[in-house]
Protein backbone atom coordinates (compact mmCIF):
# COMPACT_ATOMS: atom_id res chain seq x y z
CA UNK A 1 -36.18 13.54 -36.02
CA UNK A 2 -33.08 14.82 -34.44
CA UNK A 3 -31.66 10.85 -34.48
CA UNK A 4 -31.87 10.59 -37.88
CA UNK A 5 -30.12 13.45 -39.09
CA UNK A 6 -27.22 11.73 -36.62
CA UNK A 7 -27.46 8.43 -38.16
CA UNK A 8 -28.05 9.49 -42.23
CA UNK A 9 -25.69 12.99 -42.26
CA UNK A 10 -22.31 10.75 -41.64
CA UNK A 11 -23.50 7.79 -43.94
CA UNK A 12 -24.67 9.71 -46.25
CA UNK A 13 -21.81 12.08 -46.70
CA UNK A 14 -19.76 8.75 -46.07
CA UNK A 15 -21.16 7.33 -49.33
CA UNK A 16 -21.04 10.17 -51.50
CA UNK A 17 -17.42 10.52 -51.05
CA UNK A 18 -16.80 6.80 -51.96
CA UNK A 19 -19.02 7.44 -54.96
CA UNK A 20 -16.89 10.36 -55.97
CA UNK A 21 -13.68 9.01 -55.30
CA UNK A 22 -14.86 5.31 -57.56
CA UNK A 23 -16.28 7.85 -60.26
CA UNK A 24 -13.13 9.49 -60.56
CA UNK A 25 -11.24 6.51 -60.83
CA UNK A 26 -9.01 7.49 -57.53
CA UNK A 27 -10.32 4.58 -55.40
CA UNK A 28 -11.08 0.67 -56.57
CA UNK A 29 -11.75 -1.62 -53.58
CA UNK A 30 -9.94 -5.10 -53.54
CA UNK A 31 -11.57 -7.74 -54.95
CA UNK A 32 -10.93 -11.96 -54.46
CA UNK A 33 -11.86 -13.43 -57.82
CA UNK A 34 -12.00 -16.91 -57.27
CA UNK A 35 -12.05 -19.06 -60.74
CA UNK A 36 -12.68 -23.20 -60.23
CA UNK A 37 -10.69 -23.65 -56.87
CA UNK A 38 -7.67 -21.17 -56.73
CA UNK A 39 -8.71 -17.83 -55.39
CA UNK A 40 -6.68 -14.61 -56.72
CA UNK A 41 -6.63 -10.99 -55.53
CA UNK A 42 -7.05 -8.17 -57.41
CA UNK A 43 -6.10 -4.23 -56.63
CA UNK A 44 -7.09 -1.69 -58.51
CA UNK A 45 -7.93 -4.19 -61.43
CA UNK A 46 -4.42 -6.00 -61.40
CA UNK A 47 -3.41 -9.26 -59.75
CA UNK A 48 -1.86 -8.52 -56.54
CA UNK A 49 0.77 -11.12 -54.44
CA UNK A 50 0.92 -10.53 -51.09
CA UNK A 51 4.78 -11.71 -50.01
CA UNK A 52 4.78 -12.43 -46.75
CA UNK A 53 7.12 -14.35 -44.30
CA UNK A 54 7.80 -15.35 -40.36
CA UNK A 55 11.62 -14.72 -39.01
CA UNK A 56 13.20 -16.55 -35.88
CA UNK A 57 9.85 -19.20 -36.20
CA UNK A 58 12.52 -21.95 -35.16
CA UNK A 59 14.12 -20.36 -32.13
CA UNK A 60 10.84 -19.94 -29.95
CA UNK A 61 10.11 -24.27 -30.07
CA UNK A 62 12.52 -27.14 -29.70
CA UNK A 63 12.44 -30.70 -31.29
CA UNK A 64 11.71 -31.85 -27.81
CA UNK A 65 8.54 -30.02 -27.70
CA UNK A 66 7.65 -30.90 -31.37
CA UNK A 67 7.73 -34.61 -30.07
CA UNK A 68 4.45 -37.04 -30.09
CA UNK A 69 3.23 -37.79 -26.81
């Protein structure tokens, strides 16, 4: 009895707090909405773009290394 107070207490209070918090309108978890074959995310019911980018990528290789075999 004792290990299922430990397993149920913390999931339990766990999912009452998300159904609070998604009642209230304070929390909305991402969702991918795909539509034929492009795939778009969405945060708190709005499109989200995720800008992203890689700096120095050229100085770590060479051409030499980029060579065929």
């Amino acid at each position: 009895m004792n290990k299922i107070k430990k397993i149920f207490l913390p999931v339990g209070l766990l999912c009452l707090f998300f159904y609070s918090a998604n009642s209230q309108g304070l929390s909305k978890l991402p969702v991918v909405v795909k539509k034929d074959a492009v795939s778009q995310l969405y945060v708190d019911g709005k499109p989200f773009l995720i800008l992203g980018g890689e700096t120095g990528n050229a100085s770590v290789s060479s051409t030499d290394y980029m060579r065929p075999c």
